[in-house]
C-alpha atoms as a PDB file:
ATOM      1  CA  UNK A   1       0.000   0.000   0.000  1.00  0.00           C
ATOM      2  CA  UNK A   2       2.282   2.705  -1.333  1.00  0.00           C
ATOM      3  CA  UNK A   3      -0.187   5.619  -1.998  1.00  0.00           C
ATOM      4  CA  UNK A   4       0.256   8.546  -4.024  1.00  0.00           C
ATOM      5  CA  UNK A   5       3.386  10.605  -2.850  1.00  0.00           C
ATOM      6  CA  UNK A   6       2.321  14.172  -0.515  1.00  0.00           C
ATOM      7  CA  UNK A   7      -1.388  15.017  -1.166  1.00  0.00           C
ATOM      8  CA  UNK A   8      -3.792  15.643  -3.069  1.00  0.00           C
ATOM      9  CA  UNK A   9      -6.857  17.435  -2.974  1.00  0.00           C
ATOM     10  CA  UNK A  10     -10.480  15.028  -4.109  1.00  0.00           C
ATOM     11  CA  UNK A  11     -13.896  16.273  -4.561  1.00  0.00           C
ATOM     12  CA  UNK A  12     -16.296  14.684  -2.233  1.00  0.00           C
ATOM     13  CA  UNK A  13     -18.329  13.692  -5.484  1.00  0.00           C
ATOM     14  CA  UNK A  14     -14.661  11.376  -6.123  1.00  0.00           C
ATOM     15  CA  UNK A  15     -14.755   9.807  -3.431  1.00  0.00           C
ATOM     16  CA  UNK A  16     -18.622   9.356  -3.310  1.00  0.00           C
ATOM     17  CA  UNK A  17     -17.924   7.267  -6.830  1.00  0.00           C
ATOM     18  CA  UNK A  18     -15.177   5.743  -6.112  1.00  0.00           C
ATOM     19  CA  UNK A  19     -17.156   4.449  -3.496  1.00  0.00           C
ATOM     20  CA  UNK A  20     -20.103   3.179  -5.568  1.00  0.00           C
ATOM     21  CA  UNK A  21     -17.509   1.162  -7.753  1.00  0.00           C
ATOM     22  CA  UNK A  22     -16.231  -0.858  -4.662  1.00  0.00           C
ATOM     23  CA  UNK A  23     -19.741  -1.275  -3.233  1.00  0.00           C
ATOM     24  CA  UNK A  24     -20.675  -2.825  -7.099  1.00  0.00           C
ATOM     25  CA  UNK A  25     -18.250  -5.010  -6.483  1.00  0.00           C
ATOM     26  CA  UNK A  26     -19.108  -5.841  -3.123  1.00  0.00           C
ATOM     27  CA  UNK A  27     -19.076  -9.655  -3.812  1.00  0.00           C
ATOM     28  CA  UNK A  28     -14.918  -9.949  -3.872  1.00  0.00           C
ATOM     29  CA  UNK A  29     -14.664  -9.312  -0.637  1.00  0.00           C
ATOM     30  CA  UNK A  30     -14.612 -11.653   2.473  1.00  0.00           C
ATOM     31  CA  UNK A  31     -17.973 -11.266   4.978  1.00  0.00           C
ATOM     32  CA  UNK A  32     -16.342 -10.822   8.151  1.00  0.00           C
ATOM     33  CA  UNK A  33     -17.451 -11.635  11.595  1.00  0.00           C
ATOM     34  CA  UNK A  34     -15.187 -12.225  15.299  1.00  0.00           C
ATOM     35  CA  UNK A  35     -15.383 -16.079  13.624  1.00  0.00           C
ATOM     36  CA  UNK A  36     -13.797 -15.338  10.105  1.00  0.00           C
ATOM     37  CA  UNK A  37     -11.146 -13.803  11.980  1.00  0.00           C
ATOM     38  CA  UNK A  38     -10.891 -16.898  14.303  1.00  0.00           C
ATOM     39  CA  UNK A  39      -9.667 -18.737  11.449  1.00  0.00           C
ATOM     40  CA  UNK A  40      -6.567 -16.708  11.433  1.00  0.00           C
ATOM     41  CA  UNK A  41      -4.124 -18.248  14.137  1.00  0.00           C
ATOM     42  CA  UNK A  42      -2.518 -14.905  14.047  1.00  0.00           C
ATOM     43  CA  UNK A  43      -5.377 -12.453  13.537  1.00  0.00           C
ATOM     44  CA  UNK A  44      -6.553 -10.123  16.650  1.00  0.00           C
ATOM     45  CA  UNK A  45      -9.992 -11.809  17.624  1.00  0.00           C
ATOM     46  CA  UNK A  46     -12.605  -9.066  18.074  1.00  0.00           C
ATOM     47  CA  UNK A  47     -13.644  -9.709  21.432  1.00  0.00           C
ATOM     48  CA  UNK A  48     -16.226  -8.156  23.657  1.00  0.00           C
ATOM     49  CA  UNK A  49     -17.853  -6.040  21.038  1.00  0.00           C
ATOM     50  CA  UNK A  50     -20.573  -3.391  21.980  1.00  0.00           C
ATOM     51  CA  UNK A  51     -21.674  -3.700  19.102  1.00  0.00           C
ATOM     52  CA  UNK A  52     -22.782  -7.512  17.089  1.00  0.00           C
ATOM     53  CA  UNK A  53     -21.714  -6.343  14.054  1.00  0.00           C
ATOM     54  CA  UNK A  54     -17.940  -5.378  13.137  1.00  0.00           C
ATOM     55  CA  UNK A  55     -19.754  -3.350  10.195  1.00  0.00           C
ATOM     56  CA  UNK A  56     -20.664  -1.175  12.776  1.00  0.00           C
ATOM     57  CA  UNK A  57     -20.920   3.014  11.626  1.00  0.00           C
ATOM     58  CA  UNK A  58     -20.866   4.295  15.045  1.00  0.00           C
ATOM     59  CA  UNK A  59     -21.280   8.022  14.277  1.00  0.00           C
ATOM     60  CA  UNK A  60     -19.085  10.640  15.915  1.00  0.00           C
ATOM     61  CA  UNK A  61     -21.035  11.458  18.656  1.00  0.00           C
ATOM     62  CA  UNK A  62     -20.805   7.432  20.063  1.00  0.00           C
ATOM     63  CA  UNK A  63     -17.524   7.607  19.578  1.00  0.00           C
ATOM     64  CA  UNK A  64     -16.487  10.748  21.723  1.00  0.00           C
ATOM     65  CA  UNK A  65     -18.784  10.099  24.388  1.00  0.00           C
ATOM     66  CA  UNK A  66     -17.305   6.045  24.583  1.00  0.00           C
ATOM     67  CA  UNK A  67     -13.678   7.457  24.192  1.00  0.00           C
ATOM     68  CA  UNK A  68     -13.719  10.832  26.202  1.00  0.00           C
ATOM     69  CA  UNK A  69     -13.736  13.113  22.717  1.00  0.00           C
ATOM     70  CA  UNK A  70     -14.305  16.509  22.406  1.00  0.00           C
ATOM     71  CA  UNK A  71     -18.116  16.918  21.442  1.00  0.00           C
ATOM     72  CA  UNK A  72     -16.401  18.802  17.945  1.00  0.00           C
ATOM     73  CA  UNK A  73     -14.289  16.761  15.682  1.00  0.00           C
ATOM     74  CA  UNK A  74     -11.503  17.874  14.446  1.00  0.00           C
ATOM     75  CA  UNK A  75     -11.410  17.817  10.483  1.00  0.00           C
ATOM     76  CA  UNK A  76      -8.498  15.761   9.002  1.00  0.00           C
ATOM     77  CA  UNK A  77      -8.839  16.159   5.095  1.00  0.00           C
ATOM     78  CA  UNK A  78      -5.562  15.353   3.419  1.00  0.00           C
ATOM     79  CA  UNK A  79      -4.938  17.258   0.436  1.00  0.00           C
ATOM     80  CA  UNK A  80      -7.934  19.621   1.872  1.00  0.00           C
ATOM     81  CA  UNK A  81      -6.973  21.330   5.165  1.00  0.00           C
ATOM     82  CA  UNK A  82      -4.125  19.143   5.792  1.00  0.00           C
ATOM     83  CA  UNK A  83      -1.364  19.757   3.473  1.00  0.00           C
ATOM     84  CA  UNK A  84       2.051  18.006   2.774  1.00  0.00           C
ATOM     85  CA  UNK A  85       4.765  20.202   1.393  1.00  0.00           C
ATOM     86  CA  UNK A  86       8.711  19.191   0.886  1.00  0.00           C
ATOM     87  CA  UNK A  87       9.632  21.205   3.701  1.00  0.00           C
ATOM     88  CA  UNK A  88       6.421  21.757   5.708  1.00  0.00           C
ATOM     89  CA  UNK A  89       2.832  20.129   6.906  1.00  0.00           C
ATOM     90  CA  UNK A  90       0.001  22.862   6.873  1.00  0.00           C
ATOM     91  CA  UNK A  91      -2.996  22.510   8.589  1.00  0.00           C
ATOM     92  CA  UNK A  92      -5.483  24.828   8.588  1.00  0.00           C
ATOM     93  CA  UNK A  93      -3.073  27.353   6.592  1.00  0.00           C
ATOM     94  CA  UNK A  94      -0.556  26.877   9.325  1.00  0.00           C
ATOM     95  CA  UNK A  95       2.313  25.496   9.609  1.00  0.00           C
ATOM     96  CA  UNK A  96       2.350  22.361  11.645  1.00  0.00           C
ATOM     97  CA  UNK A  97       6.493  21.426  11.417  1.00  0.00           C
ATOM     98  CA  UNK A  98       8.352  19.457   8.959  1.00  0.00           C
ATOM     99  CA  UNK A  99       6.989  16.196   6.994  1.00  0.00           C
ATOM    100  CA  UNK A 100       9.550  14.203   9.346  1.00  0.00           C
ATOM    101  CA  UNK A 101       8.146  15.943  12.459  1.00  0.00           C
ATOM    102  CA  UNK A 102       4.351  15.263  11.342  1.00  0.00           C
ATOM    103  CA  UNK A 103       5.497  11.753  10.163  1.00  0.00           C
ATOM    104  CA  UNK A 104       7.486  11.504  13.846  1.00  0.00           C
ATOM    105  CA  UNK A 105       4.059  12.280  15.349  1.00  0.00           C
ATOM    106  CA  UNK A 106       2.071   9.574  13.937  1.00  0.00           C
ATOM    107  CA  UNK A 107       4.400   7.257  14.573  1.00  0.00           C
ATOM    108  CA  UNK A 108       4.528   7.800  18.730  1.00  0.00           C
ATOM    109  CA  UNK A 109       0.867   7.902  18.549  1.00  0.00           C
ATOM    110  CA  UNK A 110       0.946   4.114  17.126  1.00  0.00           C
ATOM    111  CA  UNK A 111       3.895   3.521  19.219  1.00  0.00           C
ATOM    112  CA  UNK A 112       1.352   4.311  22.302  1.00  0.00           C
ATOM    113  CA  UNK A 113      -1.231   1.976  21.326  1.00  0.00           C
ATOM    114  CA  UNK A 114       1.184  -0.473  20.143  1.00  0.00           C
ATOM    115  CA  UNK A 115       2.867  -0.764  23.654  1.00  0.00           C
ATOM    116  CA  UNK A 116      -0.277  -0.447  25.379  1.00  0.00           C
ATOM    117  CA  UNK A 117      -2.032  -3.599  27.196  1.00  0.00           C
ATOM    118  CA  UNK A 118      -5.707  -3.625  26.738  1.00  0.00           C
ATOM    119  CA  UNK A 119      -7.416  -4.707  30.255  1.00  0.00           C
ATOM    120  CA  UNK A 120      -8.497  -8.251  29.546  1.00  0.00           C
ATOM    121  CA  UNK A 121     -12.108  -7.258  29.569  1.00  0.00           C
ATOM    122  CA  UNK A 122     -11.642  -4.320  27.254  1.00  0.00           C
ATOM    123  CA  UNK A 123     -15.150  -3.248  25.767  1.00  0.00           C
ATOM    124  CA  UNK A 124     -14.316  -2.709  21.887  1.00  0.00           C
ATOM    125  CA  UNK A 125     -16.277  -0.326  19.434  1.00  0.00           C
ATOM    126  CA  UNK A 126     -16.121  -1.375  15.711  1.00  0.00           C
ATOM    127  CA  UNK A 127     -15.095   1.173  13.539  1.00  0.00           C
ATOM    128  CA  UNK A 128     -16.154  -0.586  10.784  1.00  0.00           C
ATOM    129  CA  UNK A 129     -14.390  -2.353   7.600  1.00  0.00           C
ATOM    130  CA  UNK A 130     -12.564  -0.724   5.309  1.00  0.00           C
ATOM    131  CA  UNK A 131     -10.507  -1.064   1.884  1.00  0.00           C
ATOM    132  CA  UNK A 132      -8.103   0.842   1.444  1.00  0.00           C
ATOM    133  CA  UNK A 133      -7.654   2.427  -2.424  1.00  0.00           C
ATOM    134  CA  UNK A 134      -4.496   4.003  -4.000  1.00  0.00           C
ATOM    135  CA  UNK A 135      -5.238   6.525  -6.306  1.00  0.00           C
ATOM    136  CA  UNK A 136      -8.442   6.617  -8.330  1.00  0.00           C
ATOM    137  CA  UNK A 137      -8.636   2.669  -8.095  1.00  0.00           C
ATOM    138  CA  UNK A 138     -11.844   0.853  -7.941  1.00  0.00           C
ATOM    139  CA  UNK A 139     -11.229  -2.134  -6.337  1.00  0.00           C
ATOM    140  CA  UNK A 140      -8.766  -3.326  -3.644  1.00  0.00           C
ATOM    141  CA  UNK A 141      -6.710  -6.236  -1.689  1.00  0.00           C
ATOM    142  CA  UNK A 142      -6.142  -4.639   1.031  1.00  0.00           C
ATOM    143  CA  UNK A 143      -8.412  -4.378   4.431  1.00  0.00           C
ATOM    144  CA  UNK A 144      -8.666  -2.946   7.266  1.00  0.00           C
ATOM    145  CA  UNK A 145     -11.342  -4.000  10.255  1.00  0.00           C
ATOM    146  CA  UNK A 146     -10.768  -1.658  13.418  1.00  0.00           C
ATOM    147  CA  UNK A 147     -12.169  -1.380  16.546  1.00  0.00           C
ATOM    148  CA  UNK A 148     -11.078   1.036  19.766  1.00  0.00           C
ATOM    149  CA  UNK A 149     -11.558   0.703  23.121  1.00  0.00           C
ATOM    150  CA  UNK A 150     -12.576   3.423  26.363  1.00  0.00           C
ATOM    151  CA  UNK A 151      -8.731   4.422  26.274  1.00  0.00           C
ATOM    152  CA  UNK A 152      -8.380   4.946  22.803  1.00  0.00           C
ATOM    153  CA  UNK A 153      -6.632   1.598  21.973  1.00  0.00           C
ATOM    154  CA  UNK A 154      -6.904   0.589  18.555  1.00  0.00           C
ATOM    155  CA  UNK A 155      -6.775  -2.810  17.514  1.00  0.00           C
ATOM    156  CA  UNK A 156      -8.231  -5.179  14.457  1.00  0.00           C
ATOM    157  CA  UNK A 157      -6.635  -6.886  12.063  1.00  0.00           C
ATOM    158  CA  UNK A 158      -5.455  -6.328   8.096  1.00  0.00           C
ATOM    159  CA  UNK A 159      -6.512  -8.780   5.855  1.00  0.00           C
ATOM    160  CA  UNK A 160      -4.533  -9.132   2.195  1.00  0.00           C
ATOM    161  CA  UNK A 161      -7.356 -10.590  -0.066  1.00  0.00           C
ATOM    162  CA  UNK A 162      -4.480 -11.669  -2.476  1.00  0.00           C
ATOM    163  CA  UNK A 163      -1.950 -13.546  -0.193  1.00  0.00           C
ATOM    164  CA  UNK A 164      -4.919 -14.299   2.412  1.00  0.00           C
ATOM    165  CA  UNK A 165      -2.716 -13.285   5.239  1.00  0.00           C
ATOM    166  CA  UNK A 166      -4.581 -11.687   8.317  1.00  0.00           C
ATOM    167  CA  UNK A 167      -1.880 -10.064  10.431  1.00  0.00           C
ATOM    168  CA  UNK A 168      -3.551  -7.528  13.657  1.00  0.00           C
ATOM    169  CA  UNK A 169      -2.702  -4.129  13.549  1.00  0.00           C
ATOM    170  CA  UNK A 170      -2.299  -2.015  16.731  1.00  0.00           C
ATOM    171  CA  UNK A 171      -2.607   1.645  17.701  1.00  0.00           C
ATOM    172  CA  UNK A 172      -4.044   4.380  18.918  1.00  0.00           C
ATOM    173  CA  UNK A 173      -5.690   7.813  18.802  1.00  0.00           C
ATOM    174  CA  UNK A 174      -4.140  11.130  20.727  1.00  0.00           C
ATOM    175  CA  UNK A 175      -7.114  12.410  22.510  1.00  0.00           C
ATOM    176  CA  UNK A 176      -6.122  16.060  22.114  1.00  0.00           C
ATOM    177  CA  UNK A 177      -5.035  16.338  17.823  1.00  0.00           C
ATOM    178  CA  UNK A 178      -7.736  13.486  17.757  1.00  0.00           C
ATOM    179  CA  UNK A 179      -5.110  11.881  15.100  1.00  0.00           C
ATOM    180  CA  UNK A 180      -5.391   8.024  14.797  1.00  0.00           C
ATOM    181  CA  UNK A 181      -2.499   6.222  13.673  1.00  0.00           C
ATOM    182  CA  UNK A 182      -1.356   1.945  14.136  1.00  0.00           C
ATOM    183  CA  UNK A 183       1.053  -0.429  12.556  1.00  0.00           C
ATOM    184  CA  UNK A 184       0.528  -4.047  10.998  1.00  0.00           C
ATOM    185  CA  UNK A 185       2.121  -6.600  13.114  1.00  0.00           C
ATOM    186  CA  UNK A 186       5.028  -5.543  14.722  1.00  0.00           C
ATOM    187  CA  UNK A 187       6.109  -3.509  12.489  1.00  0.00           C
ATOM    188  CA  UNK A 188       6.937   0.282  13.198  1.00  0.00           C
ATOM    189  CA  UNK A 189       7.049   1.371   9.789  1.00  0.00           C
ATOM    190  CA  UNK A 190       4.899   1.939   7.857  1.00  0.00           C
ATOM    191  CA  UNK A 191       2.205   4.121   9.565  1.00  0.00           C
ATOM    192  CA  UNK A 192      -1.150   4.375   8.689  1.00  0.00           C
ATOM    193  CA  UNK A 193      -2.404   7.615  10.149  1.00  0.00           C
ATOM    194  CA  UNK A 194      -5.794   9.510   9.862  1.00  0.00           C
ATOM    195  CA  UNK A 195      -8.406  11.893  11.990  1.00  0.00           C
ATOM    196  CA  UNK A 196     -10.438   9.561  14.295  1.00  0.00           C
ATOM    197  CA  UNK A 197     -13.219  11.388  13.095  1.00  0.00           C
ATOM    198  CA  UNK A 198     -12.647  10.015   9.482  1.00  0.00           C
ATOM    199  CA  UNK A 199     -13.320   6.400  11.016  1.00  0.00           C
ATOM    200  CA  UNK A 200     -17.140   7.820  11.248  1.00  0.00           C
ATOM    201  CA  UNK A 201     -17.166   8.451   7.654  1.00  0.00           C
ATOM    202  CA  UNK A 202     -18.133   6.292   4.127  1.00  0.00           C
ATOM    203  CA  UNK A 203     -14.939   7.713   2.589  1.00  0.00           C
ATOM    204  CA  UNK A 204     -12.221   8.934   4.302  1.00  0.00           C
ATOM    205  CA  UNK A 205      -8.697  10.306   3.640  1.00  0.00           C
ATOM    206  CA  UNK A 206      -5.490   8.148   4.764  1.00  0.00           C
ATOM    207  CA  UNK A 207      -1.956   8.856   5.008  1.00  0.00           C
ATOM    208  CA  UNK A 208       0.573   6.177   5.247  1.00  0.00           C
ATOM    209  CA  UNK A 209       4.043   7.144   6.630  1.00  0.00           C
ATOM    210  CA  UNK A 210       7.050   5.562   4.974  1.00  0.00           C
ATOM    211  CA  UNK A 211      10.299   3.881   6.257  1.00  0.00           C
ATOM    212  CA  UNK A 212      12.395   6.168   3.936  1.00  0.00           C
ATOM    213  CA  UNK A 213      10.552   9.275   5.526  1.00  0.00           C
ATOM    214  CA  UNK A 214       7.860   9.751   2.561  1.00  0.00           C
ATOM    215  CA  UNK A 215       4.801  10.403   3.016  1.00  0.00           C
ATOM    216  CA  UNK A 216       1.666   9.363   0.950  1.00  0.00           C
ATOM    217  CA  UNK A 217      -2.056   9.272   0.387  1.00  0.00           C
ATOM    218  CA  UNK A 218      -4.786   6.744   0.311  1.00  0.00           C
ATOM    219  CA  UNK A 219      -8.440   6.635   0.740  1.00  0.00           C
ATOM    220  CA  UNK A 220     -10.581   4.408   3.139  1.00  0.00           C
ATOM    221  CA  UNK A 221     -14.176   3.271   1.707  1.00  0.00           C
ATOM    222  CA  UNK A 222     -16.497   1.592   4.217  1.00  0.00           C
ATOM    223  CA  UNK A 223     -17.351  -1.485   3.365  1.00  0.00           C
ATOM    224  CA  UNK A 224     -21.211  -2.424   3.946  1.00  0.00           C
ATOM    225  CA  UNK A 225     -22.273  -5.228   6.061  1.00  0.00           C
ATOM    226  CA  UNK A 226     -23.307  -7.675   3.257  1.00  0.00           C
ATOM    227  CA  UNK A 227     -27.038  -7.495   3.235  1.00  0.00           C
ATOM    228  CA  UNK A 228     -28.961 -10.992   5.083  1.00  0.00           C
ATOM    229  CA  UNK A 229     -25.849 -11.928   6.618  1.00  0.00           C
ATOM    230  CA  UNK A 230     -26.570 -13.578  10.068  1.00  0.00           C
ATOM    231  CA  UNK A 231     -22.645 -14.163  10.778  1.00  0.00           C
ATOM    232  CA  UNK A 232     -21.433 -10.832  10.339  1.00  0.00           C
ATOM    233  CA  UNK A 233     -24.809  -9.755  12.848  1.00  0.00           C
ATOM    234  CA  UNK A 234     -24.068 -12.488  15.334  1.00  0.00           C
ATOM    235  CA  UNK A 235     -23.924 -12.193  19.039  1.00  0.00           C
ATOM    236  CA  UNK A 236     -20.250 -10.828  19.939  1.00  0.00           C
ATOM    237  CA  UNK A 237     -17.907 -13.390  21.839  1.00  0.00           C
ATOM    238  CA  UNK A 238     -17.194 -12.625  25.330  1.00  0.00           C
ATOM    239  CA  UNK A 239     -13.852 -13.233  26.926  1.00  0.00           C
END
């Protein structure tokens, strides 16, 4: 998942069809539920889920009253009013330090939730499941199921539909920039960083934070729970 290099502004009516393509072709992706992912010997099982479905859209207001939010989000749109220069990040029109000092950022905020231990019986909100596009593109191998607990753990699991590897992924969100950001496995690089807010939306922005200090942009599209589906719906595990 290398992205496009810096960022790039998109029209909400792009992403909105981009979307529509990968929801036509709905039917190459896996239906996922806590038991596809206990299939994986090495995948993150969702456990003790508030919600029965890991399709869940929990809206922004569930999330910042289950993870101590501010009531307002605050607006990460990369290529919009975040902007990555060759010698600066501006957000909002100001500058907010180098690319390596943004980049630096992201990656103690995953560092956080990477090092963090979850209480055993963690309560877990889906985020929801998500492919993750390059570019214009219009379908995807890549996925990403997240879910975040009271503390602002992230955990979940990326799935590569083309290898069939499900490795967990690991993270967190900085309650104050409200900036997500977690790693696949135990890897620290690379980073896959966006607002928290953006994990409340259909389409979403993404940056992904290089080893060589790039970095680049990608877009998140929700996937929808497939329709009928009783084992993506089912009753949550308990631990």
């Amino acid at each position: 998942m290398a992205g496009t290099p810096g960022t790039q502004y998109r029209h909400a009516d792009d992403y909105a069809a981009q979307a529509n393509a990968f929801h036509a072709d709905a039917d190459r992706y896996v239906v996922y539920s806590p038991a596809t992912f206990g299939a994986y010997p090495n995948a993150w099982l969702p456990v003790n889920l508030t919600s029965a479905s890991l399709y869940t859209h929990p809206g922004y207001g569930a999330l910042a009253r289950g993870c101590r939010l501010a009531a307002q989000p605050v607006p990460y749109d990369y290529g919009g009013n975040v902007v990555i220069q060759n010698d600066a990040v501006y957000v909002n029109g100001d500058a907010a330090g180098t690319p390596e000092e943004y980049a630096s950022q992201a990656t103690q905020i995953a560092g956080a939730g990477q090092a963090a231990e979850p209480p055993a019986d963690s309560k877990w909100l889906p985020l929801g499941v998500f492919a993750v596009a390059e570019g214009d593109a219009t379908s995807s191998d890549d996925v990403f199921q997240l879910a975040i607990n009271p503390q602002g753990i992230i955990r979940g699991n990326y799935h590569n539909l083309k290898t069939d590897e499900c490795v967990p992924i690991s993270g967190s969100v900085d309650q104050k920039s409200q900036r997500a950001a977690w790693t696949i496995g135990g890897d620290q690089a690379p980073v896959y960083e966006t607002g928290i807010a953006n994990l409340t939306k259909d389409t979403a922005s993404l940056l992904v934070h290089l080893a060589d200090g790039t970095s680049n942009q990608l877009t998140l599209i929700r996937l929808q729970q497939p329709a009928g589906d009783s084992a993506a719906g089912s009753t949550p595990p308990t631990q």
